[in-house]
N, C-alpha and C. Protein backbone atom coordinates (compact mmCIF):
# COMPACT_ATOMS: atom_id res chain seq x y z
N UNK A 1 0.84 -1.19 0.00
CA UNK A 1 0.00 0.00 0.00
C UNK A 1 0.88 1.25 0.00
N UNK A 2 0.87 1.90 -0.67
CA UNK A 2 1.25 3.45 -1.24
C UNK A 2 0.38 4.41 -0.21
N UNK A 3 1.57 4.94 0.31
CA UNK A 3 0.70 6.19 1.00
C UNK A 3 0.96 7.38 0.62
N UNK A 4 0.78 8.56 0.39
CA UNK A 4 1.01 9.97 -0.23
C UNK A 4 0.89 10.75 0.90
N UNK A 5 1.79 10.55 2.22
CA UNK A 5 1.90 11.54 3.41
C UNK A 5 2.09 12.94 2.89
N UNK A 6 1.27 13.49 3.99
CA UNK A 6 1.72 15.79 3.76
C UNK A 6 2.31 16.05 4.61
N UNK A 7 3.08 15.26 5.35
CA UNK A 7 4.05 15.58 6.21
C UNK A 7 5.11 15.60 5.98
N UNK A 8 6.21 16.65 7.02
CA UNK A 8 7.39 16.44 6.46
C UNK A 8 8.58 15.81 7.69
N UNK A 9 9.71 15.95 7.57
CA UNK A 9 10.98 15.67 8.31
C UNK A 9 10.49 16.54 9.37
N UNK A 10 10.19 17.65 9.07
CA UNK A 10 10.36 18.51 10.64
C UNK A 10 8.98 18.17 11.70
N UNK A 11 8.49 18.07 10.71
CA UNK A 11 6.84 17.44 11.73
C UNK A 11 7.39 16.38 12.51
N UNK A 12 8.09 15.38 11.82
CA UNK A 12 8.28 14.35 12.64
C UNK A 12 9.22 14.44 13.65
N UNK A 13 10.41 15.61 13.36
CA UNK A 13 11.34 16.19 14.27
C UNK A 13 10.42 17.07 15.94
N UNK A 14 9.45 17.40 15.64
CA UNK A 14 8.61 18.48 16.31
C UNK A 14 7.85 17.68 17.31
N UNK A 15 7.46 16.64 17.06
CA UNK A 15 6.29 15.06 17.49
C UNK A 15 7.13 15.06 19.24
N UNK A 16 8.37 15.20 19.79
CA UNK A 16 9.05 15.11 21.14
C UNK A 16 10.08 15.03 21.07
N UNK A 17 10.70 14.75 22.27
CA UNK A 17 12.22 15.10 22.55
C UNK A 17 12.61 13.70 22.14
N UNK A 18 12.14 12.70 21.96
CA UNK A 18 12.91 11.49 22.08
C UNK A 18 12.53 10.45 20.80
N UNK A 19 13.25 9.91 20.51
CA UNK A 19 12.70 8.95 19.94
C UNK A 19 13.86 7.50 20.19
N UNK A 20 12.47 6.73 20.24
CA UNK A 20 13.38 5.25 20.85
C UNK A 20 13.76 4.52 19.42
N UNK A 21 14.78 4.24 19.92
CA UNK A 21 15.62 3.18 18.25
C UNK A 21 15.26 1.61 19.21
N UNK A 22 14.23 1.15 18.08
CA UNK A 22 13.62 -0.16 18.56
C UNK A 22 14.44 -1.48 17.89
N UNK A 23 14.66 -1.79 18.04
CA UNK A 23 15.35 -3.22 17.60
C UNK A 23 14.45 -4.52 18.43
N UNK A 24 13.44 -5.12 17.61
CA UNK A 24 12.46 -5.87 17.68
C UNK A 24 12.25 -7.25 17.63
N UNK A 25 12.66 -8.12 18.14
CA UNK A 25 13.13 -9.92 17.66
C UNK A 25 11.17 -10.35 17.16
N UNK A 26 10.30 -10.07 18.01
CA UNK A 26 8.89 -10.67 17.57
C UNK A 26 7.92 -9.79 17.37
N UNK A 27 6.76 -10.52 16.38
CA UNK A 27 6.11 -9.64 15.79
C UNK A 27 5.00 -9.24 16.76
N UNK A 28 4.86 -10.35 17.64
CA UNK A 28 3.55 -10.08 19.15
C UNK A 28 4.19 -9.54 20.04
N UNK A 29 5.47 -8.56 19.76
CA UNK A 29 5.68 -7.69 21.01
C UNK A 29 5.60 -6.62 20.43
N UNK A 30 5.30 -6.11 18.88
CA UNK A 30 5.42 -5.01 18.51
C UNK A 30 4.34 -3.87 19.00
N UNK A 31 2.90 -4.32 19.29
CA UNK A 31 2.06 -3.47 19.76
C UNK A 31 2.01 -3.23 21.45
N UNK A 32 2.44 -4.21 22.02
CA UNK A 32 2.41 -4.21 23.45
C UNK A 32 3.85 -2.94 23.77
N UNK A 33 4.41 -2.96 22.36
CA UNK A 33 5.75 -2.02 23.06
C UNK A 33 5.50 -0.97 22.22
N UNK A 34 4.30 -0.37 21.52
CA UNK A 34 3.97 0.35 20.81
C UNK A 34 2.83 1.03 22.16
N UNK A 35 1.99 0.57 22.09
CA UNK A 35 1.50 1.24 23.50
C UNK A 35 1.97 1.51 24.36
N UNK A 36 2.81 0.84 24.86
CA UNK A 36 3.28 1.42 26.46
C UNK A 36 4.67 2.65 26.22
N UNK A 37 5.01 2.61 25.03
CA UNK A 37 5.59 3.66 24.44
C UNK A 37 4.71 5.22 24.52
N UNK A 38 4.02 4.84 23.64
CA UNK A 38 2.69 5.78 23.44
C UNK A 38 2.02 6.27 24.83
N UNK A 39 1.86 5.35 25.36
CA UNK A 39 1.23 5.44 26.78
C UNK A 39 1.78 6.14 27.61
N UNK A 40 3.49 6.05 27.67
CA UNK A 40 4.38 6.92 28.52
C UNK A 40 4.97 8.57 27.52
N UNK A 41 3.93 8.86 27.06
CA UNK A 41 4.23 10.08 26.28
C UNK A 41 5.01 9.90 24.55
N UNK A 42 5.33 9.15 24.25
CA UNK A 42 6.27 8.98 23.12
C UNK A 42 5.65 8.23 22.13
N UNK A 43 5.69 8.91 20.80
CA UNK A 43 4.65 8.84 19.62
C UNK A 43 5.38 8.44 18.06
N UNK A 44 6.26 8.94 18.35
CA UNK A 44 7.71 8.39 17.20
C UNK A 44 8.38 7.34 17.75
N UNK A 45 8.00 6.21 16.98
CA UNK A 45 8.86 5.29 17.01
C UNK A 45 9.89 4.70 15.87
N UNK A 46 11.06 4.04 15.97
CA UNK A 46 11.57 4.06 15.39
C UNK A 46 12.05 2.50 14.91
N UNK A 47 11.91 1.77 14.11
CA UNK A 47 11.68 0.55 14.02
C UNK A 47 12.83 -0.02 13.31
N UNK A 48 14.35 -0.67 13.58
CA UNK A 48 15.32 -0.95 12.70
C UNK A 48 15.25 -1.92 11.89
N UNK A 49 15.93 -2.29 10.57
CA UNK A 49 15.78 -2.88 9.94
C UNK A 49 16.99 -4.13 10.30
N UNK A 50 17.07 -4.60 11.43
CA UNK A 50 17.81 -5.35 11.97
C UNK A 50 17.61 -6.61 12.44
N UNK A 51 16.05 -7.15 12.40
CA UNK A 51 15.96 -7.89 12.67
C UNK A 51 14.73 -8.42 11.37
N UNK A 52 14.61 -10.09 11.27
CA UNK A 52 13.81 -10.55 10.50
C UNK A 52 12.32 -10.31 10.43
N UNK A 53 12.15 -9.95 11.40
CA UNK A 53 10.66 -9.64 11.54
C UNK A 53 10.65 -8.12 11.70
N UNK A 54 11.15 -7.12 11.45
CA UNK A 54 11.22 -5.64 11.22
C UNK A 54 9.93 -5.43 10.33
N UNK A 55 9.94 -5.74 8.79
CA UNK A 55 9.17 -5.36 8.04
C UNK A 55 7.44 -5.41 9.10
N UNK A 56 7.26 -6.77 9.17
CA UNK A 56 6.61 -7.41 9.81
C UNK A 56 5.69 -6.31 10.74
N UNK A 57 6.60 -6.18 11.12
CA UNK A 57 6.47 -5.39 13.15
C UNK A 57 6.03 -3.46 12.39
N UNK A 58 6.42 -2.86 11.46
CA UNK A 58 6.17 -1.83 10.96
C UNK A 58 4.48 -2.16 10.27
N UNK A 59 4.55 -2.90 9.47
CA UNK A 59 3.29 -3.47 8.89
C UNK A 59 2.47 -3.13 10.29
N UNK A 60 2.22 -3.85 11.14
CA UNK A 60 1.89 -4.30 12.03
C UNK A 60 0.65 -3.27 12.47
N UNK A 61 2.08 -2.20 13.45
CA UNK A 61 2.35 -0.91 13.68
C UNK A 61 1.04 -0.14 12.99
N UNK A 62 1.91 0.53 11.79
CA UNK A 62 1.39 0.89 11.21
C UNK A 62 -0.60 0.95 10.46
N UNK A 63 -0.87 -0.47 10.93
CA UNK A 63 -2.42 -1.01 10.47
C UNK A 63 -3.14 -0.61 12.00
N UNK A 64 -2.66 -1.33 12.87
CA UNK A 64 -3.28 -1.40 14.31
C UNK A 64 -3.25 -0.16 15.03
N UNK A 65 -2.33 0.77 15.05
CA UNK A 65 -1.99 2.28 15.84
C UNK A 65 -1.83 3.42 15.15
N UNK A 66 -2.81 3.56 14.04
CA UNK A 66 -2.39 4.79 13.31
C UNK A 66 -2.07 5.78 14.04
N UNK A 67 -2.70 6.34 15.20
CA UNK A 67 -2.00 7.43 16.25
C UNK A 67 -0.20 7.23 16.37
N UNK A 68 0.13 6.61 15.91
CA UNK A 68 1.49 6.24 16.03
C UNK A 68 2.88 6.50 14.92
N UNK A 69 3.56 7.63 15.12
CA UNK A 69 4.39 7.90 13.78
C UNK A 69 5.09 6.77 13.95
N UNK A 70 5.30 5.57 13.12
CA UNK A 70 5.75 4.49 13.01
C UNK A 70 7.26 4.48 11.62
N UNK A 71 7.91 4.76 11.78
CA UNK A 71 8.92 4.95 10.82
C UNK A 71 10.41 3.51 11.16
N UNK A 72 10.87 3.78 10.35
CA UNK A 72 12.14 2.28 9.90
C UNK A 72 13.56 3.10 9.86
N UNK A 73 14.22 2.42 10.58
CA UNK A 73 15.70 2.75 10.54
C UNK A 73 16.41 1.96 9.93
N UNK A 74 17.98 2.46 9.75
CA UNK A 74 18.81 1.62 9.08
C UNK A 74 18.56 1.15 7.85
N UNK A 75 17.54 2.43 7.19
CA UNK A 75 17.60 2.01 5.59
C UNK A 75 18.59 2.47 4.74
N UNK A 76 19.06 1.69 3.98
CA UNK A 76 20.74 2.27 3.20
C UNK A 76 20.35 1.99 1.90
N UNK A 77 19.16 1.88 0.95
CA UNK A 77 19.33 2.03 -0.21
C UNK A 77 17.30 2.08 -0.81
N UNK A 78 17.52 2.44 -1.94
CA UNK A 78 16.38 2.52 -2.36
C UNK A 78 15.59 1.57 -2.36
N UNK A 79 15.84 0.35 -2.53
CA UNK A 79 14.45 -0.74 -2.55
C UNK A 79 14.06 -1.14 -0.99
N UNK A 80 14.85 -1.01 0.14
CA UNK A 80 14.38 -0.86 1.45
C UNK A 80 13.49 0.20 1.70
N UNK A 81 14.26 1.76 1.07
CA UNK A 81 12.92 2.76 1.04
C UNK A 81 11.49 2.20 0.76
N UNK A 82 11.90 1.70 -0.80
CA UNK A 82 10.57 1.07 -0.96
C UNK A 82 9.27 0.53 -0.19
N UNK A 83 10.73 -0.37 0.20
CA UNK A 83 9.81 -1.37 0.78
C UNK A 83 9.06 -1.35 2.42
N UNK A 84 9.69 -0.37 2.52
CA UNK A 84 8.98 0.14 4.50
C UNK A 84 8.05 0.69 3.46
N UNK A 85 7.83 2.23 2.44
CA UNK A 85 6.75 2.52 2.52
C UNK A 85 5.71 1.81 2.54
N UNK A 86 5.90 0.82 1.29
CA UNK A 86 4.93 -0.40 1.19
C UNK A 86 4.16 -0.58 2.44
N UNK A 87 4.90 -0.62 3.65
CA UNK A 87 5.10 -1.60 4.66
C UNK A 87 3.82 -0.34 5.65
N UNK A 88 4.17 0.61 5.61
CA UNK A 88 3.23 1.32 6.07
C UNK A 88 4.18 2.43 6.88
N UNK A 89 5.14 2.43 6.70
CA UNK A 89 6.06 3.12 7.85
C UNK A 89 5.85 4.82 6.81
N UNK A 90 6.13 5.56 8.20
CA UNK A 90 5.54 6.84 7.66
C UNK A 90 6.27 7.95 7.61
N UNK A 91 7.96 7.58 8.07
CA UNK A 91 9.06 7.84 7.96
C UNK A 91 10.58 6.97 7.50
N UNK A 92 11.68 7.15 6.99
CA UNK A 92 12.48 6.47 7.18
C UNK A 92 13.99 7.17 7.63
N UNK A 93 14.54 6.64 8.13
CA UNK A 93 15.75 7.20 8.99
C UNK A 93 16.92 5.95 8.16
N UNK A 94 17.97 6.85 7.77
CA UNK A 94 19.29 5.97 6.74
C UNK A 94 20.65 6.16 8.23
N UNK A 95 21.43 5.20 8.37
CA UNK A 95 22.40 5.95 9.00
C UNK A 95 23.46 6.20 8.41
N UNK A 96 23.51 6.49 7.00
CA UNK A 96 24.62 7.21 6.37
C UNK A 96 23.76 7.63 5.36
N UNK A 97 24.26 8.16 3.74
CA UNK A 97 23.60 8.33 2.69
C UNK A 97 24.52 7.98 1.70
N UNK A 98 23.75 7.96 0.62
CA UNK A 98 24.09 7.59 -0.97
C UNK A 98 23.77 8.67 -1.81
N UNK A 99 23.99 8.89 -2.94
CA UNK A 99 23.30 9.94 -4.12
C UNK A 99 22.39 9.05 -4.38
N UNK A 100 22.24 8.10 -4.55
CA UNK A 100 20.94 7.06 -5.00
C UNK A 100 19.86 6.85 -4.21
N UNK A 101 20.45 6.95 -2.63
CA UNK A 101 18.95 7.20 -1.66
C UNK A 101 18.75 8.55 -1.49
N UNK A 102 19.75 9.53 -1.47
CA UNK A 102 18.82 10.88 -0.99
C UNK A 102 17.76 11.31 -2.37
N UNK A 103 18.66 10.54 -3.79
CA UNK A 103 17.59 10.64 -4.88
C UNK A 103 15.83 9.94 -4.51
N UNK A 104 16.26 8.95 -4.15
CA UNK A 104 14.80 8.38 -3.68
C UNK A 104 14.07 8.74 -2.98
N UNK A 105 15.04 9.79 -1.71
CA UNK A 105 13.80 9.76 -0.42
C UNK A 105 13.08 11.36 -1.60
N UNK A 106 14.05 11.71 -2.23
CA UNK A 106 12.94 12.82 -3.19
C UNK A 106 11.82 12.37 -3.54
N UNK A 107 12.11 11.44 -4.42
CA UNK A 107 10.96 10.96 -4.81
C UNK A 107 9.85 10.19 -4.37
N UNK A 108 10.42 9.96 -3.12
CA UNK A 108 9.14 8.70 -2.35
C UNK A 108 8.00 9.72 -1.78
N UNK A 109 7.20 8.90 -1.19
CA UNK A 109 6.14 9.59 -0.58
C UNK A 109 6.04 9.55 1.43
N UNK A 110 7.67 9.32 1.59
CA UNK A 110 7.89 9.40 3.29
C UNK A 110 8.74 10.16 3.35
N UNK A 111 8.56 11.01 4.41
CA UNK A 111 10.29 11.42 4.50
C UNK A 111 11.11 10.91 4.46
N UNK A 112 12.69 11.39 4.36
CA UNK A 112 14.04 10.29 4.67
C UNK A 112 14.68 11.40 5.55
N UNK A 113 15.15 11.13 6.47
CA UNK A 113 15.87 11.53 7.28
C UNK A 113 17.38 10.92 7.07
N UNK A 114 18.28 11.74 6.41
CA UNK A 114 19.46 10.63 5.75
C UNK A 114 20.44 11.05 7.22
N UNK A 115 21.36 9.78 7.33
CA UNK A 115 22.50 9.83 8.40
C UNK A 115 23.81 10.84 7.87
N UNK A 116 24.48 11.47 8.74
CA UNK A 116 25.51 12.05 8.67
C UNK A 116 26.80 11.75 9.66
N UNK A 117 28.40 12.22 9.64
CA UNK A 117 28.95 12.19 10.80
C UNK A 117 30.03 12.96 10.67
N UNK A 118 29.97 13.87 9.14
CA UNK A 118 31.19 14.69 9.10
C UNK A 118 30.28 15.52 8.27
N UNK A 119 31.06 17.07 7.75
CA UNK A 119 30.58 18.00 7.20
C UNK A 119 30.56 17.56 5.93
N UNK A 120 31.80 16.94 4.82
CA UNK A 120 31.49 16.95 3.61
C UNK A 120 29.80 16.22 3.54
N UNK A 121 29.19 14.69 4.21
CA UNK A 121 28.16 14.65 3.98
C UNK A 121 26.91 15.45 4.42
N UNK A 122 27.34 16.29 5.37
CA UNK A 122 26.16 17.29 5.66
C UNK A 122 25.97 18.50 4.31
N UNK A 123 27.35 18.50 3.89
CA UNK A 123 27.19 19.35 2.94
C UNK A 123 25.97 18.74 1.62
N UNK A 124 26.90 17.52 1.25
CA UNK A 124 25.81 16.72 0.23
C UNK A 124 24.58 16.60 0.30
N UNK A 125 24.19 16.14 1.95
CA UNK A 125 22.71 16.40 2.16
C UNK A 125 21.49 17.73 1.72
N UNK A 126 22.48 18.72 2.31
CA UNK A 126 22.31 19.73 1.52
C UNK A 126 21.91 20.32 0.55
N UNK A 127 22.94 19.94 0.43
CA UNK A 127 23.20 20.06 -1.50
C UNK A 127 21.81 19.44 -1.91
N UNK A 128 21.07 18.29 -1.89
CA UNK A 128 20.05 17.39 -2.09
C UNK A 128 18.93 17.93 -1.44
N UNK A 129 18.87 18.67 -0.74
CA UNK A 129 17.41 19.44 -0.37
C UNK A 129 17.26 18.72 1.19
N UNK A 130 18.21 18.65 2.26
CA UNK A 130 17.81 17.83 3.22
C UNK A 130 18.40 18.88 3.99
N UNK A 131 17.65 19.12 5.58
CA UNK A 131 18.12 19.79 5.88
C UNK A 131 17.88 19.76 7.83
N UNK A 132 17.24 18.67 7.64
CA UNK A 132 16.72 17.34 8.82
C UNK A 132 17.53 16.08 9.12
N UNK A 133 18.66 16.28 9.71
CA UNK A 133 19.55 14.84 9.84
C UNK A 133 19.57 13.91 11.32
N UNK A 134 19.71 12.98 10.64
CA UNK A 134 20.31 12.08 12.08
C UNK A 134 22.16 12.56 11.96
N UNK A 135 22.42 12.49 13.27
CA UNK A 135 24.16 12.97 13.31
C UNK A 135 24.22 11.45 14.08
N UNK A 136 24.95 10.20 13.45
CA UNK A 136 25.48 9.15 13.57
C UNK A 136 26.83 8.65 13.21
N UNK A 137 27.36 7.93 14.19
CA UNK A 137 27.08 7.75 15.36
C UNK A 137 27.73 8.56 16.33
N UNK A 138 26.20 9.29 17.02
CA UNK A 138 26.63 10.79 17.85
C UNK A 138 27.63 11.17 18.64
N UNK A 139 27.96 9.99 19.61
CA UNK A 139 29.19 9.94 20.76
C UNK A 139 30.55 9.70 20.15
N UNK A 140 30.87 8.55 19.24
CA UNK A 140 31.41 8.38 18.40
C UNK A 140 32.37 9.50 17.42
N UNK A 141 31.17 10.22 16.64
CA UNK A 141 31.33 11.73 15.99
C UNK A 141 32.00 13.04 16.96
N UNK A 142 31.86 12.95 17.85
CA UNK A 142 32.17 13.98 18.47
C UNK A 142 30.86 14.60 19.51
N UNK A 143 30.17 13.78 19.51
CA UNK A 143 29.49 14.31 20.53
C UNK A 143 28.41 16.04 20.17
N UNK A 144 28.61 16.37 21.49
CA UNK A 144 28.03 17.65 21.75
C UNK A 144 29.38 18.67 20.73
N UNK A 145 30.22 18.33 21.26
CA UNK A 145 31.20 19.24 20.87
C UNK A 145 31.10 19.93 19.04
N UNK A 146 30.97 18.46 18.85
CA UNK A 146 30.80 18.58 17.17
C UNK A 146 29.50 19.05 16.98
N UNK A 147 28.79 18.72 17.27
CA UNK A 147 27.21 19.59 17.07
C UNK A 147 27.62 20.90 17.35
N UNK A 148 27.94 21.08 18.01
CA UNK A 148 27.68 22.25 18.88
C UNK A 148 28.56 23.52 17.51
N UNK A 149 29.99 22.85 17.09
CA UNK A 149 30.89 23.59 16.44
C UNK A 149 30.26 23.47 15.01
N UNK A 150 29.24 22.30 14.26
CA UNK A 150 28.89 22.71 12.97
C UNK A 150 27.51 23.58 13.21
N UNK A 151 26.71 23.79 14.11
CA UNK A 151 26.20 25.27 14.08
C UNK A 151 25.84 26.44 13.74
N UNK A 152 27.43 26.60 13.84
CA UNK A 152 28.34 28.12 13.48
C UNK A 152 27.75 28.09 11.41
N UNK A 153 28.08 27.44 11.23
CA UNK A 153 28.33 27.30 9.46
C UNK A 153 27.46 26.83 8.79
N UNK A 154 26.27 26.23 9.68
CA UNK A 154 25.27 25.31 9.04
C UNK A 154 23.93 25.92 9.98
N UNK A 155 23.68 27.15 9.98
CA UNK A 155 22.69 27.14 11.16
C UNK A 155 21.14 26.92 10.53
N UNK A 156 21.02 26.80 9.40
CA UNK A 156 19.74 26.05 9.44
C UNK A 156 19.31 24.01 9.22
N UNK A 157 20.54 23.36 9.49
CA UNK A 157 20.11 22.62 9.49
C UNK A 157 20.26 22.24 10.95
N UNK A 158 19.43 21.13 11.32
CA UNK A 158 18.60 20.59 12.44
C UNK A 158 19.29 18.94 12.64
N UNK A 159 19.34 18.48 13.61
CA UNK A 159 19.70 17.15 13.76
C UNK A 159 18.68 16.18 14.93
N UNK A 160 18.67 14.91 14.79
CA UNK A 160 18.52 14.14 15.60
C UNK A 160 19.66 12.92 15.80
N UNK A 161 20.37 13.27 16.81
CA UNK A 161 21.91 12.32 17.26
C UNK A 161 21.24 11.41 17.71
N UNK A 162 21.99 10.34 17.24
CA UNK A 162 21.91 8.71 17.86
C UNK A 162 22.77 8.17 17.72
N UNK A 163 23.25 7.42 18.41
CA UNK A 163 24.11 6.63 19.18
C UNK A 163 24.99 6.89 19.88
N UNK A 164 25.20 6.09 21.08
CA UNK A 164 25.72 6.39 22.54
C UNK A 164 25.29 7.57 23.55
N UNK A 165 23.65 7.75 23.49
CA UNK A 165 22.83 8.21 23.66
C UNK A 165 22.05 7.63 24.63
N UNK A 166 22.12 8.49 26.02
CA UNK A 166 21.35 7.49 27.12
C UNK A 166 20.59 8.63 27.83
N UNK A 167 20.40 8.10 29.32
CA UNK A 167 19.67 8.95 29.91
C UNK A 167 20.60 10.15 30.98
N UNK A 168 22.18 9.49 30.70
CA UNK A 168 23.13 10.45 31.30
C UNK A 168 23.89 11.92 30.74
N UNK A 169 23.51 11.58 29.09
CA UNK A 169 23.05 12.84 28.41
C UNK A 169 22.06 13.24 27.21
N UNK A 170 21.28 12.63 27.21
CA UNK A 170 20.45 12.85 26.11
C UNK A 170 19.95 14.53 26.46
N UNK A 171 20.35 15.28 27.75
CA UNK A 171 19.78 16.73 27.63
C UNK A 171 20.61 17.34 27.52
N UNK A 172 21.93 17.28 27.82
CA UNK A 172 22.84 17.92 27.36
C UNK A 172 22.74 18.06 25.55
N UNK A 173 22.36 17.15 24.55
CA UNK A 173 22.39 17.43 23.40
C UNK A 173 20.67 18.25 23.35
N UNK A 174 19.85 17.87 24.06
CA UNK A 174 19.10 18.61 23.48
C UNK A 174 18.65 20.24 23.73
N UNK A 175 19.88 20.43 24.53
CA UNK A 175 20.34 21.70 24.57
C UNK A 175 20.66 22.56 23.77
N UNK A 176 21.19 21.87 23.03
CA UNK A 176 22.05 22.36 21.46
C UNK A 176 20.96 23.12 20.93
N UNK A 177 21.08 24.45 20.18
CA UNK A 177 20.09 24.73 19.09
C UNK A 177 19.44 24.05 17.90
N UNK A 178 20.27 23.48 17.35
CA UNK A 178 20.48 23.01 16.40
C UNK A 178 20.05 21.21 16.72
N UNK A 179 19.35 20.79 17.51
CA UNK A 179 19.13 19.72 18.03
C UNK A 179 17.60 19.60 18.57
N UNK A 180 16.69 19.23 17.22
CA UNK A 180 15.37 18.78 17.67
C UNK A 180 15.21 17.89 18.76
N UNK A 181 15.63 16.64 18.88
CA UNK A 181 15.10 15.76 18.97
C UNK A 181 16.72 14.38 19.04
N UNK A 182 16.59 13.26 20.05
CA UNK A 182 17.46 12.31 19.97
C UNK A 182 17.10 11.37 20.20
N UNK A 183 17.76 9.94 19.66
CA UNK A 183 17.18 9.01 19.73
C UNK A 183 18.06 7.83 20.36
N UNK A 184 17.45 6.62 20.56
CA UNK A 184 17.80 5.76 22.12
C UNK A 184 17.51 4.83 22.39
N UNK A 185 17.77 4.16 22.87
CA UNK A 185 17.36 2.75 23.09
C UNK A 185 16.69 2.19 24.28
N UNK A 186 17.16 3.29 24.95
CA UNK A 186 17.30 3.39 27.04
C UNK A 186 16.01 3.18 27.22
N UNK A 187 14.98 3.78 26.31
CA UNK A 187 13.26 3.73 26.75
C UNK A 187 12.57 2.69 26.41
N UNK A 188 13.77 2.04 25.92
CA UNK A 188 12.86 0.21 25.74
C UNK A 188 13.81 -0.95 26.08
N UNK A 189 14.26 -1.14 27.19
CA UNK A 189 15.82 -1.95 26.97
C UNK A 189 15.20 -3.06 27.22
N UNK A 190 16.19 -3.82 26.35
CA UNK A 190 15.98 -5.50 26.02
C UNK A 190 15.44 -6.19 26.98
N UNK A 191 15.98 -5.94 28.43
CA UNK A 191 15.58 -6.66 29.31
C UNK A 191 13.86 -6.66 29.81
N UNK A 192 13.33 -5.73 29.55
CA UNK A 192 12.38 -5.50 29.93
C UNK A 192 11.06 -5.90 28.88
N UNK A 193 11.49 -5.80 27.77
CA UNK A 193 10.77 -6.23 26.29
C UNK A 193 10.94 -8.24 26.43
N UNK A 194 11.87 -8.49 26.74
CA UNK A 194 12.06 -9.91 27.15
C UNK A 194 11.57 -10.47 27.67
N UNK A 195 11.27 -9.77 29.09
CA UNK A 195 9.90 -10.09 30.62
C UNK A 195 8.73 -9.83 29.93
N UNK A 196 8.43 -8.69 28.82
CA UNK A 196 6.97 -8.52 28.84
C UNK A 196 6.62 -7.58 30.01
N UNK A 197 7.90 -6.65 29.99
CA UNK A 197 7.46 -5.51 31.39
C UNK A 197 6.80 -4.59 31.27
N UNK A 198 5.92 -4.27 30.74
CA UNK A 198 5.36 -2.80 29.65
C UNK A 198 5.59 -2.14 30.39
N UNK A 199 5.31 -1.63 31.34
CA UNK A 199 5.18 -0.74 32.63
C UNK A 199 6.53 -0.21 32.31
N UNK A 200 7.79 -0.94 32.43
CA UNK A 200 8.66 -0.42 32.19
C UNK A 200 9.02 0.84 31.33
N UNK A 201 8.21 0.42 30.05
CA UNK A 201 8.89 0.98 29.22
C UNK A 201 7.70 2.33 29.09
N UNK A 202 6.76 2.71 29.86
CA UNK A 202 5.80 3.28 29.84
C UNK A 202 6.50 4.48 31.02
N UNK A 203 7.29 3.85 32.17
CA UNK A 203 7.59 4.25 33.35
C UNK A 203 9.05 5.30 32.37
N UNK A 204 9.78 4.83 31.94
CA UNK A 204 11.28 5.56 30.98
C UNK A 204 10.75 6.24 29.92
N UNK A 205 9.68 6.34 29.23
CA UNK A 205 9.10 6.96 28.60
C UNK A 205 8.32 8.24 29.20
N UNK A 206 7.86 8.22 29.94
CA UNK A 206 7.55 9.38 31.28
C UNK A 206 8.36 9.80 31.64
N UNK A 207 9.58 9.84 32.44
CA UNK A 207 10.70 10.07 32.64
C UNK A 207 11.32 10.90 31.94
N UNK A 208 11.55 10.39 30.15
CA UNK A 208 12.48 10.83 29.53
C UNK A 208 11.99 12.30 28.87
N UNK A 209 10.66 11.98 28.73
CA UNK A 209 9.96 13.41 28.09
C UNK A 209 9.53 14.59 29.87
N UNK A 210 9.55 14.37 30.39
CA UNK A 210 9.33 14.96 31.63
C UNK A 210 10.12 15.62 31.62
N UNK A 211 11.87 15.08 32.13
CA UNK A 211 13.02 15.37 32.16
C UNK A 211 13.25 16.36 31.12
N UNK A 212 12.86 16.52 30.05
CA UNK A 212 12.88 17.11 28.73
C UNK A 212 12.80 18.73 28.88
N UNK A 213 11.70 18.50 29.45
CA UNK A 213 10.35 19.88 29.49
C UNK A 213 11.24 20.90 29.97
């Protein structure tokens, strides 16, 4: 199914402070961790393309919780674009880019949020009409520091950092001007998706947007 969203990158940047990077093993935990997500304030989710049942779990998503910006990570080329839209996902997040996907996310009908971690590709992004990035992998890259110093030279574009991203600074980056929104894992950790703890992840989801405010 083809969807023709009127939304854009920044809407979905604007939706909260957080967004959880889900990495999903089954397809009957996708709504139980879709609600209690939702339930603890948090509406963007972020669904990787890392596991076999990903597509699956977006499908899912996407049919059962339309209240739910349901979008796919870790897409690195055009027929994955594809194929989340298909899938129902209503965003997609790349953690690097290509000239061949930022060509696509033009043409698709989801946003693409393409990955970055140095200036020449922020420049390219650019260059391509993007102006909404993930900065990956954030801790890795330089952190705050590096956000903080491309700024200066780039002040209208916007980021969402992920990786090595917890609850010991996820506010320090969203301090940054230049820093919608970051994303995480911390508000759904394995252990708790394993038990079937919802509460959990309903309880760190409260927390993390609270802490925010």
């Amino acid at each position: 199914m083809m969807n023709n969203w009127t939304y854009t990158s920044e809407d979905i940047f604007k939706q909260g402070p957080v967004v959880p990077v889900l990495v999903i093993e089954s397809v009957e935990d996708a709504l139980p961790i879709a609600e209690a997500l939702l339930k603890g304030g948090i509406n963007v989710l972020e669904v990787t393309l890392r596991t076999a049942a990903a597509m699956d779990i977006i499908e899912r998503i996407a049919k059962e919780m339309p209240e739910a910006y349901i979008g796919a990570g870790t897409v690195t080329n055009r027929e994955q674009l594809k194929a989340v839209t298909n899938a129902g996902a209503k965003f997609a997040i790349s953690p690097g880019l290509t000239a061949d996907l930022l060509s696509a996310g033009r043409d698709g009908s989801i946003p693409l949020i393409p990955g970055v971690s140095n200036i020449s590709d922020l420049m390219k992004a650019n260059d391509a009409g993007y102006d909404h990035l993930k900065f990956f992998p954030a801790e890795a890259a330089g952190g705050v520091k590096a956000l903080k110093s491309i700024g200066g030279p780039f002040p209208n574009t916007v980021f969402c950092p992920t990786g090595g991203i917890g609850p010991n600074n996820y506010l320090e980056y969203l301090k940054l001007a230049n820093v919608r929104c970051v994303g995480g894992s911390w508000v759904a950790p394995t252990d708790a998706i394993e038990e079937k703890k919802w509460h959990v992840l309903t309880e760190l989801a409260q927390k993390a947007v609270a802490d925010a405010q």
